[in-house]
PDB file of N, CA and C in Angstrom:
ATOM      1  N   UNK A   1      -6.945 -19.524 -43.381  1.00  0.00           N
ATOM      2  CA  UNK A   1      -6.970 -18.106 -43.158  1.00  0.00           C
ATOM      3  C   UNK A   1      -7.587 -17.455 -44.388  1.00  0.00           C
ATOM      4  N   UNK A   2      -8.479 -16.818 -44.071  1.00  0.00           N
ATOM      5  CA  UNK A   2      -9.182 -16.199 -45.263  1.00  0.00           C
ATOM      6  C   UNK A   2      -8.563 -14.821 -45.764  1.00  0.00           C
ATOM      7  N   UNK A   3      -9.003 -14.241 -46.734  1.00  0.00           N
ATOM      8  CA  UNK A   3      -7.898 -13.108 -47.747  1.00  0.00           C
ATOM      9  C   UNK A   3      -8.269 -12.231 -46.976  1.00  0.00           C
ATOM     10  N   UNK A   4      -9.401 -11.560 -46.170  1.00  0.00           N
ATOM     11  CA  UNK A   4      -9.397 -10.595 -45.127  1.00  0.00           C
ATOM     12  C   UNK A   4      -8.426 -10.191 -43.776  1.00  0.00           C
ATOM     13  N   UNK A   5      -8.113 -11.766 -43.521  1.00  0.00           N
ATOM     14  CA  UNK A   5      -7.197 -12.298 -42.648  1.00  0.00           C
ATOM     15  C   UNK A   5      -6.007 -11.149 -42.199  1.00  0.00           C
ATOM     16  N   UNK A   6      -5.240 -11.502 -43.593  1.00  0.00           N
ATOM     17  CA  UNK A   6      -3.881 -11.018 -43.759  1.00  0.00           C
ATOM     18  C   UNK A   6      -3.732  -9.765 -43.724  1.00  0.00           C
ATOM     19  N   UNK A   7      -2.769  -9.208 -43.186  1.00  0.00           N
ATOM     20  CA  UNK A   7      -2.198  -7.340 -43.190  1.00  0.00           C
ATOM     21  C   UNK A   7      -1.648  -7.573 -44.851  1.00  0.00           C
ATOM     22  N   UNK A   8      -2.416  -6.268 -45.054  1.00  0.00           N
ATOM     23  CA  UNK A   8      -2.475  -6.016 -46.758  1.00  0.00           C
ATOM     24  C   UNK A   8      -0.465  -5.928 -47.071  1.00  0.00           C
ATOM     25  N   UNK A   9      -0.434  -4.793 -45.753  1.00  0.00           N
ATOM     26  CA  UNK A   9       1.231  -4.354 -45.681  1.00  0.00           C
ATOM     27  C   UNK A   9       1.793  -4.138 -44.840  1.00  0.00           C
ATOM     28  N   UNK A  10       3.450  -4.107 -44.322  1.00  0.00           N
ATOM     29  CA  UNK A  10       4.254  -4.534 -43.130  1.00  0.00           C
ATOM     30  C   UNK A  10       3.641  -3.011 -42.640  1.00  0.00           C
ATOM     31  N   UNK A  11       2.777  -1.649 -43.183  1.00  0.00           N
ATOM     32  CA  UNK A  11       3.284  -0.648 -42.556  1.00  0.00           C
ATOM     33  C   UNK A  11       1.245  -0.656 -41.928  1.00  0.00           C
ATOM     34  N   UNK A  12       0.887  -1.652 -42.004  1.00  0.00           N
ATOM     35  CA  UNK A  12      -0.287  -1.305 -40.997  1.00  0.00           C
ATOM     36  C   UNK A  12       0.017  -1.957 -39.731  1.00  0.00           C
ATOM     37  N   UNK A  13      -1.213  -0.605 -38.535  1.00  0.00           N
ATOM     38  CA  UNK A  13      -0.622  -0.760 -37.489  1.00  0.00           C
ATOM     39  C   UNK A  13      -1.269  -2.352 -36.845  1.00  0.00           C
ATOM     40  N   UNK A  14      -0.825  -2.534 -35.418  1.00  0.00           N
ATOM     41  CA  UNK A  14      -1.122  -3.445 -34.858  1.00  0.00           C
ATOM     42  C   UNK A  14      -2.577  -2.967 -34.473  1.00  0.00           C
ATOM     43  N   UNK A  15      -3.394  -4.421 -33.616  1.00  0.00           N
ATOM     44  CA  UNK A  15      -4.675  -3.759 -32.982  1.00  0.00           C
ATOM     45  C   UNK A  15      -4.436  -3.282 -31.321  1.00  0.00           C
ATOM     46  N   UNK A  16      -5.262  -2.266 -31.263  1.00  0.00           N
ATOM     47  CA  UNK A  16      -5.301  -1.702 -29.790  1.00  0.00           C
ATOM     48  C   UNK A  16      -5.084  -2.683 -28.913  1.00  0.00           C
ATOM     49  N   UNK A  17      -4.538  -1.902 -28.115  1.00  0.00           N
ATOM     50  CA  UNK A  17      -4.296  -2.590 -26.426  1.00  0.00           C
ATOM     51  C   UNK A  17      -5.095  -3.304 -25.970  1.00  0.00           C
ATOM     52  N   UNK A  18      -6.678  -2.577 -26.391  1.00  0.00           N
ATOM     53  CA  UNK A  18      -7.703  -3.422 -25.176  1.00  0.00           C
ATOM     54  C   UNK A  18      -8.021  -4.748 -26.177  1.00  0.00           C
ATOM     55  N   UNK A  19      -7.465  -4.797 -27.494  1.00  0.00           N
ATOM     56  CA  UNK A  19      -8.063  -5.945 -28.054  1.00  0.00           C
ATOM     57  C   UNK A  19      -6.977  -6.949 -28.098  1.00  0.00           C
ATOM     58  N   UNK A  20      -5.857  -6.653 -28.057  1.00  0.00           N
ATOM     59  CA  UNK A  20      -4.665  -7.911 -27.937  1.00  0.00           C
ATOM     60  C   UNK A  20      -4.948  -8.673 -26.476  1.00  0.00           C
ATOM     61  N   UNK A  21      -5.033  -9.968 -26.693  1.00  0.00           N
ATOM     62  CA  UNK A  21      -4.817 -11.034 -25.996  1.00  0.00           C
ATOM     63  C   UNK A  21      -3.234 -10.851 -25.439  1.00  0.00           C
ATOM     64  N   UNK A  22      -3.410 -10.570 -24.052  1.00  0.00           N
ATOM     65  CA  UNK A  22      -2.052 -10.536 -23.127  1.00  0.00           C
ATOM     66  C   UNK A  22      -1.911 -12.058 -22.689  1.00  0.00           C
ATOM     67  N   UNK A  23      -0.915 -12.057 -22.572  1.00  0.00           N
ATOM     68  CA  UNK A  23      -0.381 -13.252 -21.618  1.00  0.00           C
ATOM     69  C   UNK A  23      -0.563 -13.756 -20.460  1.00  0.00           C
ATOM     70  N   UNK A  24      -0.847 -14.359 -20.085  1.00  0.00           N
ATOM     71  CA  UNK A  24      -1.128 -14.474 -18.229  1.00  0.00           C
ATOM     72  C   UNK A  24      -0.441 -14.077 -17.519  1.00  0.00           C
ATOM     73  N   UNK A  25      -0.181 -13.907 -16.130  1.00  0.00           N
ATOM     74  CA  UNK A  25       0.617 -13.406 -15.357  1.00  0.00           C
ATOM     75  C   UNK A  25       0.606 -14.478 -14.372  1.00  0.00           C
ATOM     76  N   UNK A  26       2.388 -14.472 -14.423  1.00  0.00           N
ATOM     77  CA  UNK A  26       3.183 -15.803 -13.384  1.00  0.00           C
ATOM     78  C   UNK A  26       2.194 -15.619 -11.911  1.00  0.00           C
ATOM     79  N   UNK A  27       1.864 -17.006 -10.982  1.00  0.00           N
ATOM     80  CA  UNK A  27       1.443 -16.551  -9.848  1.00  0.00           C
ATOM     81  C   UNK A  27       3.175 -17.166  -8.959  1.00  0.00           C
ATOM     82  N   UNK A  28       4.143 -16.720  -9.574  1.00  0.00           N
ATOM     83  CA  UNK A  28       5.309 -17.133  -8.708  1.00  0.00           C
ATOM     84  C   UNK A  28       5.446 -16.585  -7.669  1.00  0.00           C
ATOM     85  N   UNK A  29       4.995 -15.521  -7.220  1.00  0.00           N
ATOM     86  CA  UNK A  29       5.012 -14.854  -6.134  1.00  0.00           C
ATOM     87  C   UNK A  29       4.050 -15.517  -5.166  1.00  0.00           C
ATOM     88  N   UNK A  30       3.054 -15.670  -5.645  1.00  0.00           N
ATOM     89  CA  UNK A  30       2.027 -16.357  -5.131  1.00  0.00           C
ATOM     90  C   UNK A  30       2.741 -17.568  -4.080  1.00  0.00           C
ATOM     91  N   UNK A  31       3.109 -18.580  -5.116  1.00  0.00           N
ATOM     92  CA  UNK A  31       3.593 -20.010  -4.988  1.00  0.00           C
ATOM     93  C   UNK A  31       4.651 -19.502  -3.993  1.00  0.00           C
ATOM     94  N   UNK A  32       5.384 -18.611  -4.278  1.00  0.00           N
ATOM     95  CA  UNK A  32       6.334 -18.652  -2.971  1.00  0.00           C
ATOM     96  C   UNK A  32       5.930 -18.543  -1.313  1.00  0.00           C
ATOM     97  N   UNK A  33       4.585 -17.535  -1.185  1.00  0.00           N
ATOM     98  CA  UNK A  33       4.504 -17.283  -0.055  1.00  0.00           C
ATOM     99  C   UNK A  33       3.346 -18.447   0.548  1.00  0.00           C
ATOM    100  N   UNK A  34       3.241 -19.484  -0.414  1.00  0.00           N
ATOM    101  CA  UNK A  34       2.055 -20.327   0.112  1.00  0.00           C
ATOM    102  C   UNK A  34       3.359 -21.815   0.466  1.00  0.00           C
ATOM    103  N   UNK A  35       4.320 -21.714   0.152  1.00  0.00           N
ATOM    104  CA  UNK A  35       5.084 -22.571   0.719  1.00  0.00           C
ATOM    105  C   UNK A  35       6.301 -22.024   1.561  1.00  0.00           C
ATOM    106  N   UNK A  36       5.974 -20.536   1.870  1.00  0.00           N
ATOM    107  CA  UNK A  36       6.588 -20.063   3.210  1.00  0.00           C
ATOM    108  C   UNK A  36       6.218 -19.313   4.280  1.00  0.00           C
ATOM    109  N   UNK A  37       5.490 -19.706   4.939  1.00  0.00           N
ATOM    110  CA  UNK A  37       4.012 -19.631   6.130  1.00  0.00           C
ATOM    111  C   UNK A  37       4.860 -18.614   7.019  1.00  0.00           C
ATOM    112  N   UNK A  38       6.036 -18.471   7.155  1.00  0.00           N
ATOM    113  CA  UNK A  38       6.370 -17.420   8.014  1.00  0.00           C
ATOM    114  C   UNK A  38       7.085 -15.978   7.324  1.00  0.00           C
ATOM    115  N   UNK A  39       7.334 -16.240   5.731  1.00  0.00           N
ATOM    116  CA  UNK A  39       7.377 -15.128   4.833  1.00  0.00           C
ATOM    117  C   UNK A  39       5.913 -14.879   4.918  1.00  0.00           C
ATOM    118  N   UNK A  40       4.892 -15.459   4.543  1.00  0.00           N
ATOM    119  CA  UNK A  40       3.707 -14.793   4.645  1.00  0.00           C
ATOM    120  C   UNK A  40       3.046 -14.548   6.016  1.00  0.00           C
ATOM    121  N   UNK A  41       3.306 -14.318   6.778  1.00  0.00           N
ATOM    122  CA  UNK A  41       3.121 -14.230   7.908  1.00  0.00           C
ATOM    123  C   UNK A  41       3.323 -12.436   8.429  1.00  0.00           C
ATOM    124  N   UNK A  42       4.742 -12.614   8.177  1.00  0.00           N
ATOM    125  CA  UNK A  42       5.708 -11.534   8.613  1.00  0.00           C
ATOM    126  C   UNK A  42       5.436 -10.082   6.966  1.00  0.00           C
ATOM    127  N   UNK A  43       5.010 -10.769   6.332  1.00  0.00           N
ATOM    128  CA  UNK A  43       4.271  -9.833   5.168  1.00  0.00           C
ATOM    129  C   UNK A  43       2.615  -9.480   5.536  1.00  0.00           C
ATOM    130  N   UNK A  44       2.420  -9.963   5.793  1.00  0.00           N
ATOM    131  CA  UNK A  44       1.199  -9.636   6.123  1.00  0.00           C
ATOM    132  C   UNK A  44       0.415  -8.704   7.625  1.00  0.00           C
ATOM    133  N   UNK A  45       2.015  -8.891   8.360  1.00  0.00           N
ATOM    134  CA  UNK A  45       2.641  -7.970   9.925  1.00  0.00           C
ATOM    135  C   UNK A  45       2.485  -6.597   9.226  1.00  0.00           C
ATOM    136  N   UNK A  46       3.718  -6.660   8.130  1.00  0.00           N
ATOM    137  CA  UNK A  46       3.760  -5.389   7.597  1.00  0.00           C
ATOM    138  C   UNK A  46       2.751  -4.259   7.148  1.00  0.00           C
ATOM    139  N   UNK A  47       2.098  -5.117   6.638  1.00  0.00           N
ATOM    140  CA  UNK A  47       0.772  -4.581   5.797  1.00  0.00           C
ATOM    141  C   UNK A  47      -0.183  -3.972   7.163  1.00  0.00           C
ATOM    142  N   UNK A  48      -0.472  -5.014   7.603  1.00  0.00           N
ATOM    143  CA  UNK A  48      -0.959  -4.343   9.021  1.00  0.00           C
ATOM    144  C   UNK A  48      -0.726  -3.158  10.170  1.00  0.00           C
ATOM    145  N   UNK A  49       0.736  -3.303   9.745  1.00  0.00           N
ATOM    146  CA  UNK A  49       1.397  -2.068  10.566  1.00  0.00           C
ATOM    147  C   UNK A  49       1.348  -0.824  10.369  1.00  0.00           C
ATOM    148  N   UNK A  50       1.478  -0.723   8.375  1.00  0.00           N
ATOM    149  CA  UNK A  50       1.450  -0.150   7.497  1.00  0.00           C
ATOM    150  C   UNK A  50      -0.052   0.866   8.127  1.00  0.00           C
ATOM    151  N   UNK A  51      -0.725  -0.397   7.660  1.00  0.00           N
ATOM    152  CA  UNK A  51      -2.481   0.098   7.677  1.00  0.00           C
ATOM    153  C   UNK A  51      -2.824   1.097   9.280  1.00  0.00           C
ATOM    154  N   UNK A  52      -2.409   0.447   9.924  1.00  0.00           N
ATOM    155  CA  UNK A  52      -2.288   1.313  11.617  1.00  0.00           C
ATOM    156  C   UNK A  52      -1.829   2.402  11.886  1.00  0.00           C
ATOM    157  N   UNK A  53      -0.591   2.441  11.246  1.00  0.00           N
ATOM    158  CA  UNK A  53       0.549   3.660  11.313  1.00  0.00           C
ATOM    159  C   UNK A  53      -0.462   5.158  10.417  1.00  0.00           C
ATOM    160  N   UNK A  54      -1.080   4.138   9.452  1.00  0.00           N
ATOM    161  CA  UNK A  54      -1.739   5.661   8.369  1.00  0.00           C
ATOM    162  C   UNK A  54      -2.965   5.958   9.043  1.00  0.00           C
ATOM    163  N   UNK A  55      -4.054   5.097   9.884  1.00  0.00           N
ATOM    164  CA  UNK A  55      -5.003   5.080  10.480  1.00  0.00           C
ATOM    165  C   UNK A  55      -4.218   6.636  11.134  1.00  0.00           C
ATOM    166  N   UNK A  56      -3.586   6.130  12.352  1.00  0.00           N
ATOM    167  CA  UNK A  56      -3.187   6.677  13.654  1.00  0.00           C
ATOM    168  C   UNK A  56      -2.919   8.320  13.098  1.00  0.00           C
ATOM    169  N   UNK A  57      -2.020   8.379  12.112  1.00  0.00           N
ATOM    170  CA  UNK A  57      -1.897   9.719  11.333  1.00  0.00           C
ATOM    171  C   UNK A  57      -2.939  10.514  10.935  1.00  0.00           C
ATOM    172  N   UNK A  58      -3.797  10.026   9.987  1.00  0.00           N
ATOM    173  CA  UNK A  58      -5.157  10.287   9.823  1.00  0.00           C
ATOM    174  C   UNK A  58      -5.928  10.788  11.333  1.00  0.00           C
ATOM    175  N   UNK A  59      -6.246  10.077  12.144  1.00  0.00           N
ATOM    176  CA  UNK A  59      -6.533  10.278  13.336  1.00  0.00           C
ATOM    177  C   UNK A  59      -5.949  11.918  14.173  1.00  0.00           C
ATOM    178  N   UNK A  60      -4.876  12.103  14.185  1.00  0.00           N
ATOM    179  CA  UNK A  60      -4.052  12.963  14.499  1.00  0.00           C
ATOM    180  C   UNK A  60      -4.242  13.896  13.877  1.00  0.00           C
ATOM    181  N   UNK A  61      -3.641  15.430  13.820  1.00  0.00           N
ATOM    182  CA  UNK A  61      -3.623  16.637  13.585  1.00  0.00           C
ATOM    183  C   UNK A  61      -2.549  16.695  12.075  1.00  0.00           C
ATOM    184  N   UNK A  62      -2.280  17.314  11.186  1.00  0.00           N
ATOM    185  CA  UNK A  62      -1.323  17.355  10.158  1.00  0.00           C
ATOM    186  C   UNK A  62      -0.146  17.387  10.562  1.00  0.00           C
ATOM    187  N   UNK A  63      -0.052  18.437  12.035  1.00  0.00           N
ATOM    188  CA  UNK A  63       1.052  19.106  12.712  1.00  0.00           C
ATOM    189  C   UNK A  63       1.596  17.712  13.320  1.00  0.00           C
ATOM    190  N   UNK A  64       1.160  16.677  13.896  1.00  0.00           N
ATOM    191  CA  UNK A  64       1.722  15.469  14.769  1.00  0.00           C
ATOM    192  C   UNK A  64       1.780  14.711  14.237  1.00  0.00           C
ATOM    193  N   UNK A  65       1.788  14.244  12.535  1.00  0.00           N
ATOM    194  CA  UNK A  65       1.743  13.234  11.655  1.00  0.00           C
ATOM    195  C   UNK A  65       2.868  12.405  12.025  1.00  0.00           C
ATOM    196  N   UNK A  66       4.702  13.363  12.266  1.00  0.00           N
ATOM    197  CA  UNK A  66       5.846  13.363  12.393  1.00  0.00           C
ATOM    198  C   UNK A  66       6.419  12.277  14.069  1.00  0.00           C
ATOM    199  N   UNK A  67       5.090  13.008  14.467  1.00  0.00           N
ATOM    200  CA  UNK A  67       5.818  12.214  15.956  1.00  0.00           C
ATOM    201  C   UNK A  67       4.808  10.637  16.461  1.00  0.00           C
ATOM    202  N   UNK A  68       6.103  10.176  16.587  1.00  0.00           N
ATOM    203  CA  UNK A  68       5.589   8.876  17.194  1.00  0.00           C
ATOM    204  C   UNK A  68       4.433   8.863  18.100  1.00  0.00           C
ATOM    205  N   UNK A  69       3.770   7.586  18.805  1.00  0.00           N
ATOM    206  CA  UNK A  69       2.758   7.247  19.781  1.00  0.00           C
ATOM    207  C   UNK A  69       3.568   7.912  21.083  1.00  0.00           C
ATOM    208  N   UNK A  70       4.470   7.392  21.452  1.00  0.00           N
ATOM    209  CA  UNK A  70       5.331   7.693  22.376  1.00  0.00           C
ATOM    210  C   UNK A  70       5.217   9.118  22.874  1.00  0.00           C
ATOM    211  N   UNK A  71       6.117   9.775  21.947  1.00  0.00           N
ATOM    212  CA  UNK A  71       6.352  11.372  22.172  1.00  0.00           C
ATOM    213  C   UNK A  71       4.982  11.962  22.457  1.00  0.00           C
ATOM    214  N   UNK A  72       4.107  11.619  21.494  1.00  0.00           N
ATOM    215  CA  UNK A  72       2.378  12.597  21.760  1.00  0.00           C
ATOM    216  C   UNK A  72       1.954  12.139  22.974  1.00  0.00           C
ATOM    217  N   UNK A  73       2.315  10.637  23.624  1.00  0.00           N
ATOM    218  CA  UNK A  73       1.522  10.741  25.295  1.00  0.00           C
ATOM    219  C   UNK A  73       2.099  11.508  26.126  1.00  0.00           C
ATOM    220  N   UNK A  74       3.760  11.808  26.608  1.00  0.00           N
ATOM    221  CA  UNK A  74       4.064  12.363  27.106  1.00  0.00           C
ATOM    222  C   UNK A  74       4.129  13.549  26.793  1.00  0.00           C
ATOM    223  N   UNK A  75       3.685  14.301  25.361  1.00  0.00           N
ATOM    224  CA  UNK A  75       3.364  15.690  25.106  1.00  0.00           C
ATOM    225  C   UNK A  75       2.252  16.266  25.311  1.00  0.00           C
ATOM    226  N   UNK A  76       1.399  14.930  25.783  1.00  0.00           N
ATOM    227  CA  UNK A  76      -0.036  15.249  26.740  1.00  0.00           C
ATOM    228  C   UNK A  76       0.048  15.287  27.655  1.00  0.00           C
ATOM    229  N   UNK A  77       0.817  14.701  28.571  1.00  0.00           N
ATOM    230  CA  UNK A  77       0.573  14.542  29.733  1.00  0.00           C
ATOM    231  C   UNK A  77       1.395  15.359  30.280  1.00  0.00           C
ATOM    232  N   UNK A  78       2.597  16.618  29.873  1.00  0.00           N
ATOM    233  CA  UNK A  78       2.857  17.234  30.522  1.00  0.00           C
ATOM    234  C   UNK A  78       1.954  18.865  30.006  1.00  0.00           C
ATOM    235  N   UNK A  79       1.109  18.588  28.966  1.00  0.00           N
ATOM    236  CA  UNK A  79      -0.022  19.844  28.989  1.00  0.00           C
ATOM    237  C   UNK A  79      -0.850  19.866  29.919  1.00  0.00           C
ATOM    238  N   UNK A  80      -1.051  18.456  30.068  1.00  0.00           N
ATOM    239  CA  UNK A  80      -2.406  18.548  31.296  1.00  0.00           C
ATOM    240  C   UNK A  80      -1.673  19.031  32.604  1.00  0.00           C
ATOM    241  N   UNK A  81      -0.295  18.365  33.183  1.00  0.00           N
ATOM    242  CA  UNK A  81       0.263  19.167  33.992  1.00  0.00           C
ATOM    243  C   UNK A  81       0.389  20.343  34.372  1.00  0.00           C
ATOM    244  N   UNK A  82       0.604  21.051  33.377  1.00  0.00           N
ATOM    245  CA  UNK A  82       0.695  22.798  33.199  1.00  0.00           C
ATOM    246  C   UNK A  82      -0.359  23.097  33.478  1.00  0.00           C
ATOM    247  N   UNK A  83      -1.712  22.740  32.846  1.00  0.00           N
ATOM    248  CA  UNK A  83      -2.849  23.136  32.950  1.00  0.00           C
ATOM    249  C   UNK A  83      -3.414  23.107  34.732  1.00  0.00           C
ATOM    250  N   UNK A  84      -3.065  21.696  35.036  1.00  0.00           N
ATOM    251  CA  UNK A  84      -3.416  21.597  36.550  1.00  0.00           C
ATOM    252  C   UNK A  84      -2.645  22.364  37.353  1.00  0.00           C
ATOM    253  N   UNK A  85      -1.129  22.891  37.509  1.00  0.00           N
ATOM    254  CA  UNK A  85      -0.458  23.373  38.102  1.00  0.00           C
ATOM    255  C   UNK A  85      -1.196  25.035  37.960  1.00  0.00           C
ATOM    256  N   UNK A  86      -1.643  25.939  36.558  1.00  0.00           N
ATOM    257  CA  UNK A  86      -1.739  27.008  36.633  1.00  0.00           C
ATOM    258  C   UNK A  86      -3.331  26.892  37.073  1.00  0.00           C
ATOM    259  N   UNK A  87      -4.070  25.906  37.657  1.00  0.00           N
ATOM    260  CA  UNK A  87      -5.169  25.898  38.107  1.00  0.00           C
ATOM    261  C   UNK A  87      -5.686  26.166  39.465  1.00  0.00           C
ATOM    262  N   UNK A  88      -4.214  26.094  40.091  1.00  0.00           N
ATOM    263  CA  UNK A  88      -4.130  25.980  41.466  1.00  0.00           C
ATOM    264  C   UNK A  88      -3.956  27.109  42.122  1.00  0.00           C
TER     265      UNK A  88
END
């Protein structure tokens, strides 16, 4: 180690964030779901559902974000009713 090496004194600082060498990061999570095919399975349901559910919202009005698939067909289909009934 050369005399440049060394911290002159205990009160200088460390080096920045972006220059310290971090540690690796465990892939234990990893390893778990590659030796449990139906944890990763049923995680990956989620994610999907996830992704659909925000699609479908997006898709929709701000006002109907709240209501299920369900409720909005039959909250169509008794507008169109009304509509056909006062058509007549």
């Amino acid at each position: 180690m050369g005399k440049f090496d060394k911290k002159v004194s205990k009160d200088e600082p460390d080096a920045p964030h972006s220059q310290k060498i971090l540690k690796k990061k465990s892939n234990q999570q990893l390893a778990k779901l590659m030796t449990d095919p139906k944890g990763e399975r049923d995680r990956n349901m989620k994610i999907l559902n996830f992704l659909e559910r925000s699609g479908e919202s997006k898709a929709s009005s701000k006002a109907d974000t709240h209501l299920d698939k369900a409720k909005m067909v039959n909250k169509k289909q008794k507008k169109e009713d009304k509509f056909r009934k006062s058509q007549k």
